[in-house]
PDB file of N, CA and C in Angstrom:
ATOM      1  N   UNK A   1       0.839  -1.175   0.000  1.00  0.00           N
ATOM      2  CA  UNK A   1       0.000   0.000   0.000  1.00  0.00           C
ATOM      3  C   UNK A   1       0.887   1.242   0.000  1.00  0.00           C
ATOM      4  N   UNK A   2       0.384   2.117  -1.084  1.00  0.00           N
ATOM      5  CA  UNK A   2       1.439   3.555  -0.832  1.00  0.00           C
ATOM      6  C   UNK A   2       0.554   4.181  -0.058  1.00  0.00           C
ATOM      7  N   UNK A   3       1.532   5.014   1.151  1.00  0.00           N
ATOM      8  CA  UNK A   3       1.151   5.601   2.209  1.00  0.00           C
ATOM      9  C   UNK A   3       1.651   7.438   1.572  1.00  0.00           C
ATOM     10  N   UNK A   4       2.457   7.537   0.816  1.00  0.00           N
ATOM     11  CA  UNK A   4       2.396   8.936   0.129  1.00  0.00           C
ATOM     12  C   UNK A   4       1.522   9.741  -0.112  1.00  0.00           C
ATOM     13  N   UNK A   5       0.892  10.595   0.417  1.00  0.00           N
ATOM     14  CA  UNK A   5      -0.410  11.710   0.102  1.00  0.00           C
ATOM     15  C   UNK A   5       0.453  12.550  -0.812  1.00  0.00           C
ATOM     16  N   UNK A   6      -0.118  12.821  -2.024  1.00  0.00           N
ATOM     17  CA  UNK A   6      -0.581  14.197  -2.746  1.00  0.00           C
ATOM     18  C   UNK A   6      -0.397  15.094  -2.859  1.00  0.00           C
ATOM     19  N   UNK A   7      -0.026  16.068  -2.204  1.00  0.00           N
ATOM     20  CA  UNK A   7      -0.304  17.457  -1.467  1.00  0.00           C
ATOM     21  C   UNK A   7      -0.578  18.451  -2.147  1.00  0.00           C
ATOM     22  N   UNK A   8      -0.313  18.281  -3.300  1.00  0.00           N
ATOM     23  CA  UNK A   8      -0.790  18.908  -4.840  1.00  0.00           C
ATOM     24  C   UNK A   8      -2.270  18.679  -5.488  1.00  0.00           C
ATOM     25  N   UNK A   9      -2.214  19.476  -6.224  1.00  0.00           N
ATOM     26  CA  UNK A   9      -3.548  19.351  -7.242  1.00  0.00           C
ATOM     27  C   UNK A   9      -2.639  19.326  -8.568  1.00  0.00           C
ATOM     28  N   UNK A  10      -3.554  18.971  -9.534  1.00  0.00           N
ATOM     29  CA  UNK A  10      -3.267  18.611 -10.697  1.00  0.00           C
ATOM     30  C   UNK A  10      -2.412  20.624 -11.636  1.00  0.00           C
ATOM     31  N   UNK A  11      -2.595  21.581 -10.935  1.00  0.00           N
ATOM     32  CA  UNK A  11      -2.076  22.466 -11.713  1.00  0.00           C
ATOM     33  C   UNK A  11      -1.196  22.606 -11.384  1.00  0.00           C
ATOM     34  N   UNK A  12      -0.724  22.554  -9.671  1.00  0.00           N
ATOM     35  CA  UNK A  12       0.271  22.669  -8.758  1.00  0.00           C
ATOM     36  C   UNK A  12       1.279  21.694  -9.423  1.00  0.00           C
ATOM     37  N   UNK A  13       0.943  20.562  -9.718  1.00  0.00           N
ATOM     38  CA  UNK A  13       1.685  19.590  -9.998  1.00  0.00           C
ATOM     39  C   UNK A  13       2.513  19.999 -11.187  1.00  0.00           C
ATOM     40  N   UNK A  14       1.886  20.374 -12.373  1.00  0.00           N
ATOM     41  CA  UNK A  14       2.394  20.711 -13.287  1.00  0.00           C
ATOM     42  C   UNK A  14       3.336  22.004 -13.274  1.00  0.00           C
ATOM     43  N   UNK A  15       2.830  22.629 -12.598  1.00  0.00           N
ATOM     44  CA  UNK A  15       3.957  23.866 -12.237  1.00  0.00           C
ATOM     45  C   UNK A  15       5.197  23.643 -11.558  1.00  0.00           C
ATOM     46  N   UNK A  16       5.192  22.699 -10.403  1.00  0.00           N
ATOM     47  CA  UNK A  16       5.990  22.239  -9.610  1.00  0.00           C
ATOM     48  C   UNK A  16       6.861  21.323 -10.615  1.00  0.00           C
ATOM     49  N   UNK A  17       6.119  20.575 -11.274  1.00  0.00           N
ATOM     50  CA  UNK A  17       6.996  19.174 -12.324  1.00  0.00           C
ATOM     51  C   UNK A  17       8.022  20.475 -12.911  1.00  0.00           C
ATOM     52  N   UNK A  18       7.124  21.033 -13.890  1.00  0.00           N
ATOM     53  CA  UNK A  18       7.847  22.021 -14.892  1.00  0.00           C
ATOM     54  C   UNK A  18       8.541  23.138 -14.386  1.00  0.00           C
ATOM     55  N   UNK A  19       8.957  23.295 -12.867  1.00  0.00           N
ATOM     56  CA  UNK A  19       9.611  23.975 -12.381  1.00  0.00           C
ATOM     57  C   UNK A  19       9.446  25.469 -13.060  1.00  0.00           C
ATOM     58  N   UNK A  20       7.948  25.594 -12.527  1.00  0.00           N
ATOM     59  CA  UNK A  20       7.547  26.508 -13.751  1.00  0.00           C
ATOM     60  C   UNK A  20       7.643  28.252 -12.655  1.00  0.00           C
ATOM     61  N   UNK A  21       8.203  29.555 -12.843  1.00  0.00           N
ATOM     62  CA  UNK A  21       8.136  30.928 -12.317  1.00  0.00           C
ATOM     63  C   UNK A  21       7.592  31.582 -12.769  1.00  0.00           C
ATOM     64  N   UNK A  22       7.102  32.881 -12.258  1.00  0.00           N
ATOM     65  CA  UNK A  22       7.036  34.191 -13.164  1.00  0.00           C
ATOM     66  C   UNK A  22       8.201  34.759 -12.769  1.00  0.00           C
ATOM     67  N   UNK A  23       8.794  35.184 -13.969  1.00  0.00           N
ATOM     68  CA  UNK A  23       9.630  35.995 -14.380  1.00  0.00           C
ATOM     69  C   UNK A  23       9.757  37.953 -13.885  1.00  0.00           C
ATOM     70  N   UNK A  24       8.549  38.095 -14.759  1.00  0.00           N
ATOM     71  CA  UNK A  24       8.171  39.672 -14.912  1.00  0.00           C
ATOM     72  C   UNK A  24       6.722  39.671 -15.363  1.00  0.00           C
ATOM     73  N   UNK A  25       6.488  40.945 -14.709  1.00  0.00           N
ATOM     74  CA  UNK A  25       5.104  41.412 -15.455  1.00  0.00           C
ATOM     75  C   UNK A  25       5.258  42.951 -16.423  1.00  0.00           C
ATOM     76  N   UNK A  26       4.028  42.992 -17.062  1.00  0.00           N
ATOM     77  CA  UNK A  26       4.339  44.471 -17.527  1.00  0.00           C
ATOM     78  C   UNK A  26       2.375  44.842 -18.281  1.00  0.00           C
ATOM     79  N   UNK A  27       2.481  45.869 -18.071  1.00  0.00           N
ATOM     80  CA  UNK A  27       1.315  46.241 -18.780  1.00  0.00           C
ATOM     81  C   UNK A  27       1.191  46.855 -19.380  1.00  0.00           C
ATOM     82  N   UNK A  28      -0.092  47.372 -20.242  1.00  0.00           N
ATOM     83  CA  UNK A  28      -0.584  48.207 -21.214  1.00  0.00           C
ATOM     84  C   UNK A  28      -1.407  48.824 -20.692  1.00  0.00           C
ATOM     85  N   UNK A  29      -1.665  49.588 -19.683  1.00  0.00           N
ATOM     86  CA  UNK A  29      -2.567  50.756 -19.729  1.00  0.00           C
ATOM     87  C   UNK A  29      -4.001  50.763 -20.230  1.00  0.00           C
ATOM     88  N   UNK A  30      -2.955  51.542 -22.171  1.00  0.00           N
ATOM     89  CA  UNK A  30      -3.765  51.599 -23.035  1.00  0.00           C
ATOM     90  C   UNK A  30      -4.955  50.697 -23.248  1.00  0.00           C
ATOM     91  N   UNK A  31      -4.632  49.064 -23.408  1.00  0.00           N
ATOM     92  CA  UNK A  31      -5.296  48.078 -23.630  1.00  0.00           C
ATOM     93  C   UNK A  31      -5.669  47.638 -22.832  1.00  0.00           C
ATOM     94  N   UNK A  32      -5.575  47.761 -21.584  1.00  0.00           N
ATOM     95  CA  UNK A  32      -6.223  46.988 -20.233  1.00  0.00           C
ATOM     96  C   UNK A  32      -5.644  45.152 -20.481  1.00  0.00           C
ATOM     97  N   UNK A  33      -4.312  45.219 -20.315  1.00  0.00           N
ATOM     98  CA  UNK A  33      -3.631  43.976 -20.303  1.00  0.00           C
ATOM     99  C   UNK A  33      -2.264  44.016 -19.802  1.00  0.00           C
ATOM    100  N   UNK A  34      -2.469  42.925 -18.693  1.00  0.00           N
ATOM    101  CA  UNK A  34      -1.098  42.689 -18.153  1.00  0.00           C
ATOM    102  C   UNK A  34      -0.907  41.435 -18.531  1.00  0.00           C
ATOM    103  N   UNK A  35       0.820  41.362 -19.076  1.00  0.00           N
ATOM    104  CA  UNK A  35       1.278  40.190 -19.526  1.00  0.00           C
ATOM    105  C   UNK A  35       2.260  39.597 -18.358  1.00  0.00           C
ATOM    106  N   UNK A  36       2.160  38.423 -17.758  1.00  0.00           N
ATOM    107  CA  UNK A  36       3.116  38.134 -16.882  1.00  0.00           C
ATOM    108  C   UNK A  36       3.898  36.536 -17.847  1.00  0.00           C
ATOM    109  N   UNK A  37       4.510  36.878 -17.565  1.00  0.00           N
ATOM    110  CA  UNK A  37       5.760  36.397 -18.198  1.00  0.00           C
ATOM    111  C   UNK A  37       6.551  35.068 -17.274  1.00  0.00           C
ATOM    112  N   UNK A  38       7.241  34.131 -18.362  1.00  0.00           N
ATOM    113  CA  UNK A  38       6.962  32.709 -17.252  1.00  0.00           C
ATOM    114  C   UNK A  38       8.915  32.681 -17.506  1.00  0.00           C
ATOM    115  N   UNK A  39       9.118  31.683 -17.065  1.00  0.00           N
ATOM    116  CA  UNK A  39      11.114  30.963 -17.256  1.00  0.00           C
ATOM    117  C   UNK A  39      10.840  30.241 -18.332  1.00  0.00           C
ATOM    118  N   UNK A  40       9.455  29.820 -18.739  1.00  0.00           N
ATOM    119  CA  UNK A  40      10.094  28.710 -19.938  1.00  0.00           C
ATOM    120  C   UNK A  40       9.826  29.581 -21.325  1.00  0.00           C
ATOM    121  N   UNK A  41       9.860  30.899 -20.703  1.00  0.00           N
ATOM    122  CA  UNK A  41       9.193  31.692 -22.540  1.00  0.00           C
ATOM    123  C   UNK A  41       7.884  31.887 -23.041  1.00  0.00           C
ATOM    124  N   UNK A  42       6.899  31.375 -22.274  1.00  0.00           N
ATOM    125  CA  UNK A  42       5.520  31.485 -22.329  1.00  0.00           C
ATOM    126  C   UNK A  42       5.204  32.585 -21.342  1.00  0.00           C
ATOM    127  N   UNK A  43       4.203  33.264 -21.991  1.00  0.00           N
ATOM    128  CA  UNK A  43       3.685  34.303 -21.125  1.00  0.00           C
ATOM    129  C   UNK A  43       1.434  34.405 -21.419  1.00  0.00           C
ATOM    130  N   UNK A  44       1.391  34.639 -20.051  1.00  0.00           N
ATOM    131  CA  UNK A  44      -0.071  34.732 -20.096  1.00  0.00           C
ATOM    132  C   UNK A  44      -0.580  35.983 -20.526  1.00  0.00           C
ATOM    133  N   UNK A  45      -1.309  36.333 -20.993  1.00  0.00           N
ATOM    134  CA  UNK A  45      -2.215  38.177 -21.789  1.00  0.00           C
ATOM    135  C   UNK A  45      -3.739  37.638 -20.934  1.00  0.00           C
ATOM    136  N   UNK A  46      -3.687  38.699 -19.785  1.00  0.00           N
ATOM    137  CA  UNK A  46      -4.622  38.565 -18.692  1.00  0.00           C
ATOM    138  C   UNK A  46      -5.134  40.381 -18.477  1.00  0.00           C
ATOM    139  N   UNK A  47      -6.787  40.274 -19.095  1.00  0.00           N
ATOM    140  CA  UNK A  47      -6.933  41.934 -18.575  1.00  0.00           C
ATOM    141  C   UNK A  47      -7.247  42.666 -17.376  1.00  0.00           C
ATOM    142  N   UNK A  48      -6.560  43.318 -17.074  1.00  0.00           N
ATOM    143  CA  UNK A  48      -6.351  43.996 -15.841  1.00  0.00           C
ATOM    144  C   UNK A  48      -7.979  44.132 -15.077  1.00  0.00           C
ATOM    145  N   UNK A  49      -8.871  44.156 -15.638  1.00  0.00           N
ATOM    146  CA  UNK A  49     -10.004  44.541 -15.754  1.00  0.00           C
ATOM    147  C   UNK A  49     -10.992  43.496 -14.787  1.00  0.00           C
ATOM    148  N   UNK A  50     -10.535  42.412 -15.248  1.00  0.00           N
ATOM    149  CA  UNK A  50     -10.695  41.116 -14.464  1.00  0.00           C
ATOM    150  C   UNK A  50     -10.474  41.251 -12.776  1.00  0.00           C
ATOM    151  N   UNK A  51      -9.434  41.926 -12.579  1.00  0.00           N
ATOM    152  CA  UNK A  51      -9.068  41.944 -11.250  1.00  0.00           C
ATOM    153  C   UNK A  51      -9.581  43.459 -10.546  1.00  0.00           C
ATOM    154  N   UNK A  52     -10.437  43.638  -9.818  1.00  0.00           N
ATOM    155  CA  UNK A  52     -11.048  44.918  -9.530  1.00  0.00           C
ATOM    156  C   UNK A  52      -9.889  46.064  -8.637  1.00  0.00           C
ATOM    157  N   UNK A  53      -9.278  45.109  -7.977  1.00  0.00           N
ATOM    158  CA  UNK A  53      -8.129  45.943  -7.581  1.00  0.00           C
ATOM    159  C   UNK A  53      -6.925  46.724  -7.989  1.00  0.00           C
ATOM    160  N   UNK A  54      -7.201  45.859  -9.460  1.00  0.00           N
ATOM    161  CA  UNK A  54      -5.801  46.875 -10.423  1.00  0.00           C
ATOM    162  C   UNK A  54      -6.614  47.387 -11.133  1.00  0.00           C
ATOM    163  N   UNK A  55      -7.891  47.827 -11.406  1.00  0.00           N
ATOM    164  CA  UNK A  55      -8.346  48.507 -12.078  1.00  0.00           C
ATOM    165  C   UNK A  55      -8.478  50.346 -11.741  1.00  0.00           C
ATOM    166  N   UNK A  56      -8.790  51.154 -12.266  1.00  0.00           N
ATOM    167  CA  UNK A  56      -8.705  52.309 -11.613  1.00  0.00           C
ATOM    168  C   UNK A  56      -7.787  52.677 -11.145  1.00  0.00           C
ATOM    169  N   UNK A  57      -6.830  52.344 -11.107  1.00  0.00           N
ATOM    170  CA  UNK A  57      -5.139  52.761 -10.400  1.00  0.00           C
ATOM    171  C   UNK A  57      -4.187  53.359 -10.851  1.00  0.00           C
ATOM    172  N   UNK A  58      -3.044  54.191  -9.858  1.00  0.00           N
ATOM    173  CA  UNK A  58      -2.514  54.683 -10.815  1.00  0.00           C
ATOM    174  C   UNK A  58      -1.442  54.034 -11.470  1.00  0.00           C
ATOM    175  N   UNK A  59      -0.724  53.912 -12.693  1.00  0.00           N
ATOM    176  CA  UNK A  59       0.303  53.230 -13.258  1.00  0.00           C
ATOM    177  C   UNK A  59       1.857  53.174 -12.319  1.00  0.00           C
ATOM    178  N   UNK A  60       1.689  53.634 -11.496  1.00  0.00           N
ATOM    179  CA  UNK A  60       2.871  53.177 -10.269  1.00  0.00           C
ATOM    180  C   UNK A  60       2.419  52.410  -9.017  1.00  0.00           C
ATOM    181  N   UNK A  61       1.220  52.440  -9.067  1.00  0.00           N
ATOM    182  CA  UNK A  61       0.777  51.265  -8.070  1.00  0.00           C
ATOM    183  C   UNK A  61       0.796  49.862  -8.253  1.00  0.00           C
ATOM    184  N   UNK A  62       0.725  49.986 -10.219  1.00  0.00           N
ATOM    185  CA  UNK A  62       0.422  48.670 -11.245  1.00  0.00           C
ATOM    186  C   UNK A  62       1.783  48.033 -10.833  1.00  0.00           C
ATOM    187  N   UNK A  63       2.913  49.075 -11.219  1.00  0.00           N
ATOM    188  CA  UNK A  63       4.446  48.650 -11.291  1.00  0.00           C
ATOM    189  C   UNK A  63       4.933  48.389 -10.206  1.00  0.00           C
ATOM    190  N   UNK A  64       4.701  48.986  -8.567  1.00  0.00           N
ATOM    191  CA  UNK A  64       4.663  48.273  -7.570  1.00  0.00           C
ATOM    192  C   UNK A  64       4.244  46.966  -7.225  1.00  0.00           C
ATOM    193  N   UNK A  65       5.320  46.103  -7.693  1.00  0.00           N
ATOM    194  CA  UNK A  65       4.908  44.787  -7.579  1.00  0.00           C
ATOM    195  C   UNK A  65       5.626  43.865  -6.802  1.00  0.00           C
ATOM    196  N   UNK A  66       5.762  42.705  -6.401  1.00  0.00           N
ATOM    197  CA  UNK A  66       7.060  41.699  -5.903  1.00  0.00           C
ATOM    198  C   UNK A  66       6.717  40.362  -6.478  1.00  0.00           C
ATOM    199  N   UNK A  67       7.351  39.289  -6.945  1.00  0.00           N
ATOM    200  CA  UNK A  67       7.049  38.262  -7.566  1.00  0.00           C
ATOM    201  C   UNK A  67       7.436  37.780  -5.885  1.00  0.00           C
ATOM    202  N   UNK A  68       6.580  36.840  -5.504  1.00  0.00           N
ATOM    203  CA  UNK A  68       6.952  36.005  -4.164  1.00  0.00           C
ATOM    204  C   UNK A  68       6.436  34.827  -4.357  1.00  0.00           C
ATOM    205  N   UNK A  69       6.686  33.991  -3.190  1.00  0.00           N
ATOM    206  CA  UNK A  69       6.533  32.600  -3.454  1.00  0.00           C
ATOM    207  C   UNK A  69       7.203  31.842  -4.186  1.00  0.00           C
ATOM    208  N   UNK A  70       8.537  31.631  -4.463  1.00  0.00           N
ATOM    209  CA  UNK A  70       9.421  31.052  -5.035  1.00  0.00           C
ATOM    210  C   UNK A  70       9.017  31.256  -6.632  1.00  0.00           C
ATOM    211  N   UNK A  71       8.584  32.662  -6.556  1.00  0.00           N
ATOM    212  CA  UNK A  71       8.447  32.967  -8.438  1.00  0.00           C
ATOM    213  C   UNK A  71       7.047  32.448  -8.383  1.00  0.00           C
ATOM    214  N   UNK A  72       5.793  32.024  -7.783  1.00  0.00           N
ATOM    215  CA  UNK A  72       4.790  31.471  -8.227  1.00  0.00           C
ATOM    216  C   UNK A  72       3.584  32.502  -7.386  1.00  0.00           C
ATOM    217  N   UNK A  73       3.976  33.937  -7.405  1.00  0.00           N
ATOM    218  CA  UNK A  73       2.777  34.707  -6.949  1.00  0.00           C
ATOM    219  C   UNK A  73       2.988  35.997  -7.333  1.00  0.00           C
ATOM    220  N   UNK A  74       2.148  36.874  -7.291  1.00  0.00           N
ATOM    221  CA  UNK A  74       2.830  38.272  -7.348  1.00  0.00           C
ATOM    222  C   UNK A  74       1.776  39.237  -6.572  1.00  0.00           C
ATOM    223  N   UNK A  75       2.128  39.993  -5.889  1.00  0.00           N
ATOM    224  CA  UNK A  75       1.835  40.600  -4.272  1.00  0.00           C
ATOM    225  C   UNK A  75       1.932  42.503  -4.916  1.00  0.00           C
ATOM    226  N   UNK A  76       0.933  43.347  -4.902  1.00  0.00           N
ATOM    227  CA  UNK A  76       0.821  44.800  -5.145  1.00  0.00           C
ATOM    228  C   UNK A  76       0.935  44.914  -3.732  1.00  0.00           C
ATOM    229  N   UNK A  77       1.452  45.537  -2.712  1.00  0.00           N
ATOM    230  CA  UNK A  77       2.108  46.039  -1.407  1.00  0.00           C
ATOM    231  C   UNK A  77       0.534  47.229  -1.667  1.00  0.00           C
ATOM    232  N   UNK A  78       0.969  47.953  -2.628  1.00  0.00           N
ATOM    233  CA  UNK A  78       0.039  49.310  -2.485  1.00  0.00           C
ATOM    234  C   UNK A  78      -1.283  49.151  -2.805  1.00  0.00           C
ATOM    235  N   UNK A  79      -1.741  48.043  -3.181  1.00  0.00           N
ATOM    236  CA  UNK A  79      -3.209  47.293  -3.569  1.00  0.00           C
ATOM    237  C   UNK A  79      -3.849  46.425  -2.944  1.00  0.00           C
ATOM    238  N   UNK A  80      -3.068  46.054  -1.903  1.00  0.00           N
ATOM    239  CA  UNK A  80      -3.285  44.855  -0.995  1.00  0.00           C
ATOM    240  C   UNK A  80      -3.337  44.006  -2.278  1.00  0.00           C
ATOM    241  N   UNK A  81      -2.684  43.330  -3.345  1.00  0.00           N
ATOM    242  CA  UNK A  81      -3.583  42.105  -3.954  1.00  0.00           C
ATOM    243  C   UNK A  81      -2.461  41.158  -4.155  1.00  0.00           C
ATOM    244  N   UNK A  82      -2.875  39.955  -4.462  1.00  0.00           N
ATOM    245  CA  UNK A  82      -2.111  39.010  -4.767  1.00  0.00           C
ATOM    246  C   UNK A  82      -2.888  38.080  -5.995  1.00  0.00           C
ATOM    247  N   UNK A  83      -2.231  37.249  -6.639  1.00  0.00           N
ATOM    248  CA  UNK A  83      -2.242  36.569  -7.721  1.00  0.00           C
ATOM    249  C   UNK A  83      -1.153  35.740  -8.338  1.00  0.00           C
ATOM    250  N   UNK A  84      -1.718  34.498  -8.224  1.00  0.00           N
ATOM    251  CA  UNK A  84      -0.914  33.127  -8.389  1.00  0.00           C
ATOM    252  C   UNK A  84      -0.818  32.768  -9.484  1.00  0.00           C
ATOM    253  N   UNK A  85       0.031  32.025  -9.754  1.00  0.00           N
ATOM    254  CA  UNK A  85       0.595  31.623 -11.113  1.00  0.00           C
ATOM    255  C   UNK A  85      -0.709  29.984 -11.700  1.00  0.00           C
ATOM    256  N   UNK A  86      -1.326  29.190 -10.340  1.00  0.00           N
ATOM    257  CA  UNK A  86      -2.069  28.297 -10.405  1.00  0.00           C
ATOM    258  C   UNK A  86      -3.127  29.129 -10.475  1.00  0.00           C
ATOM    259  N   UNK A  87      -3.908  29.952  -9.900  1.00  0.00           N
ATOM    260  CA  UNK A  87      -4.570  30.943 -10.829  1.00  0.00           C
ATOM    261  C   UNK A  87      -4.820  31.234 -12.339  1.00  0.00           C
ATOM    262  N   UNK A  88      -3.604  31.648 -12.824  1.00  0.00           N
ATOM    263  CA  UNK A  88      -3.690  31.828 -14.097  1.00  0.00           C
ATOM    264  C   UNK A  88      -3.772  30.508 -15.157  1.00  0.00           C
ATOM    265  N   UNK A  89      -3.446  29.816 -14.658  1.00  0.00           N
ATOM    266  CA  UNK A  89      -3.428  28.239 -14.977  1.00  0.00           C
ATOM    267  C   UNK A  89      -4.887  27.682 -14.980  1.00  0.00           C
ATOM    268  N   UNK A  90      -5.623  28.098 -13.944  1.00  0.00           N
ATOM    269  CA  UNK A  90      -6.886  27.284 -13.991  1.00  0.00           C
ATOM    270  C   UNK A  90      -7.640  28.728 -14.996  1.00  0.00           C
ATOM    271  N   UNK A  91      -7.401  29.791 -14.530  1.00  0.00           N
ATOM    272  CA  UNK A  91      -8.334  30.485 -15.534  1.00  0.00           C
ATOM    273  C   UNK A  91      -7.747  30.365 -16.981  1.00  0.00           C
ATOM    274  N   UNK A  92      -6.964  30.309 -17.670  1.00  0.00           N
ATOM    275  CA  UNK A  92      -6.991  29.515 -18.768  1.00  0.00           C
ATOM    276  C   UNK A  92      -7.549  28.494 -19.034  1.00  0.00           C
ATOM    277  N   UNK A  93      -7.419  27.420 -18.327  1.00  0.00           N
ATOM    278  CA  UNK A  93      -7.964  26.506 -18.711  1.00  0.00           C
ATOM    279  C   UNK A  93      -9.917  26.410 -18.895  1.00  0.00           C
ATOM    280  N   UNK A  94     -10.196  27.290 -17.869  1.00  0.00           N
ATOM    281  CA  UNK A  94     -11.743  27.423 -17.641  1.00  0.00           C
ATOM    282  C   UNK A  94     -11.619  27.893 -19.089  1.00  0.00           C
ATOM    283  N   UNK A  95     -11.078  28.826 -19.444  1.00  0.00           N
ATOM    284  CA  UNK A  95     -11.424  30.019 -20.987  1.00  0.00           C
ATOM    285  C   UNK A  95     -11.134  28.738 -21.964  1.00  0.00           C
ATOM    286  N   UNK A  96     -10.571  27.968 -21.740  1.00  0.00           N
ATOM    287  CA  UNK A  96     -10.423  26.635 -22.854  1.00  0.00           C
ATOM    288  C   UNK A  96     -11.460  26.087 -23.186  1.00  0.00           C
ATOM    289  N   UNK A  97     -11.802  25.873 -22.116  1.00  0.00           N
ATOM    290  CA  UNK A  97     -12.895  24.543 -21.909  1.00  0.00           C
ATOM    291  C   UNK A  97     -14.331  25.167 -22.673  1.00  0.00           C
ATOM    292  N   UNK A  98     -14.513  26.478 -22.357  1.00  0.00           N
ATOM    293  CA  UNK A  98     -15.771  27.030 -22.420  1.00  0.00           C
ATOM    294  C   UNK A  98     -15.394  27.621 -24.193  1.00  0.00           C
ATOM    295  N   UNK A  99     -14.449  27.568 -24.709  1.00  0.00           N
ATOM    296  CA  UNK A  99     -13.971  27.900 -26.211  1.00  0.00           C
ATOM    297  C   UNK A  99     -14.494  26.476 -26.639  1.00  0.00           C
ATOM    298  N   UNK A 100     -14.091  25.843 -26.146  1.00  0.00           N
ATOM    299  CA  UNK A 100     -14.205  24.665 -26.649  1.00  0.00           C
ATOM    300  C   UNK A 100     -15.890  23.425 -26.743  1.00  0.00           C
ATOM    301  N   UNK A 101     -15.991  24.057 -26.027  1.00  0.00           N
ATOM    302  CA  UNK A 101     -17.325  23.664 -25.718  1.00  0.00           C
ATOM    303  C   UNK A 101     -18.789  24.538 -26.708  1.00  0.00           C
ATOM    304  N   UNK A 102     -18.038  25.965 -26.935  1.00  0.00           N
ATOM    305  CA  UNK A 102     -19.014  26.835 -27.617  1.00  0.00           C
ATOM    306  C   UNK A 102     -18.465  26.375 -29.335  1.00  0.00           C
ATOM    307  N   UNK A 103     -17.406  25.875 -29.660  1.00  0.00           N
ATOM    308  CA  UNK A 103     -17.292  25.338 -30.967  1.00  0.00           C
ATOM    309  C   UNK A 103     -17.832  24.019 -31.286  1.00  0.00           C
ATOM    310  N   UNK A 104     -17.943  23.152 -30.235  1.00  0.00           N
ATOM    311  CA  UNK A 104     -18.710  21.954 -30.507  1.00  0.00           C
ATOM    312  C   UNK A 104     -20.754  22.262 -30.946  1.00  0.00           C
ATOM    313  N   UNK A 105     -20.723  23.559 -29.882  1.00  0.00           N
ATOM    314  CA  UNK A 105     -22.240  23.449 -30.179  1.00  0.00           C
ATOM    315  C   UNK A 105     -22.259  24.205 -31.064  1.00  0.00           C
ATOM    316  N   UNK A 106     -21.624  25.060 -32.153  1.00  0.00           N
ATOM    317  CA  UNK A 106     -21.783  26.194 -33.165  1.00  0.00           C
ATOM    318  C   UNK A 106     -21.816  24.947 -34.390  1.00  0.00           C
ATOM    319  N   UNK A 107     -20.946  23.888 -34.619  1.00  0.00           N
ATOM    320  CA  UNK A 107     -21.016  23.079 -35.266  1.00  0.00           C
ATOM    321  C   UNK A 107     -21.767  22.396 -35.802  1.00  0.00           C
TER     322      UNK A 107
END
């Protein structure tokens, strides 16, 4: 019998396997999009808009940032907010699923 628990979920896992960080973030203002940026060269395009706390702000509160959590969070000090890299992982995937699901029934 394996007595090993888990301690992961299936996104954790994959991040953890793929020794996966954020790098950097940066935004557009203009476009209402922040791109955070990963170690393996992939980067997520996530609109600011989504998150009510970076919305309305000023563009030095945006750039006040800290990547924490061994590269797998990122913390606004002047926004109170935080946002995880398994976050962005499952909300992609939700935006997948539901792409994917609206092309099966358009079909």
């Amino acid at each position: 019998m394996n007595t090993l628990v888990n301690k992961y979920d299936s996104i954790e896992n994959i991040i953890f396997k793929e020794n996966l960080k954020i790098t950097s973030i940066r935004f557009s203002i203009s476009l209402d999009k922040m791109y955070v940026h990963l170690n393996n060269g992939h980067s997520f395009v996530v609109p600011t808009k989504k998150y009510k706390r970076l919305t309305n702000v000023l563009e030095e509160s945006l750039k006040n940032y800290q990547i924490i959590a061994d590269g797998t969070g990122i913390h606004w000090p002047d926004l109170d907010e935080d946002l995880s890299l398994k976050g962005f992982f499952k909300d992609f995937l939700v935006q997948q699923i539901h792409t994917e699901i609206e092309l099966v029934l358009v079909d």
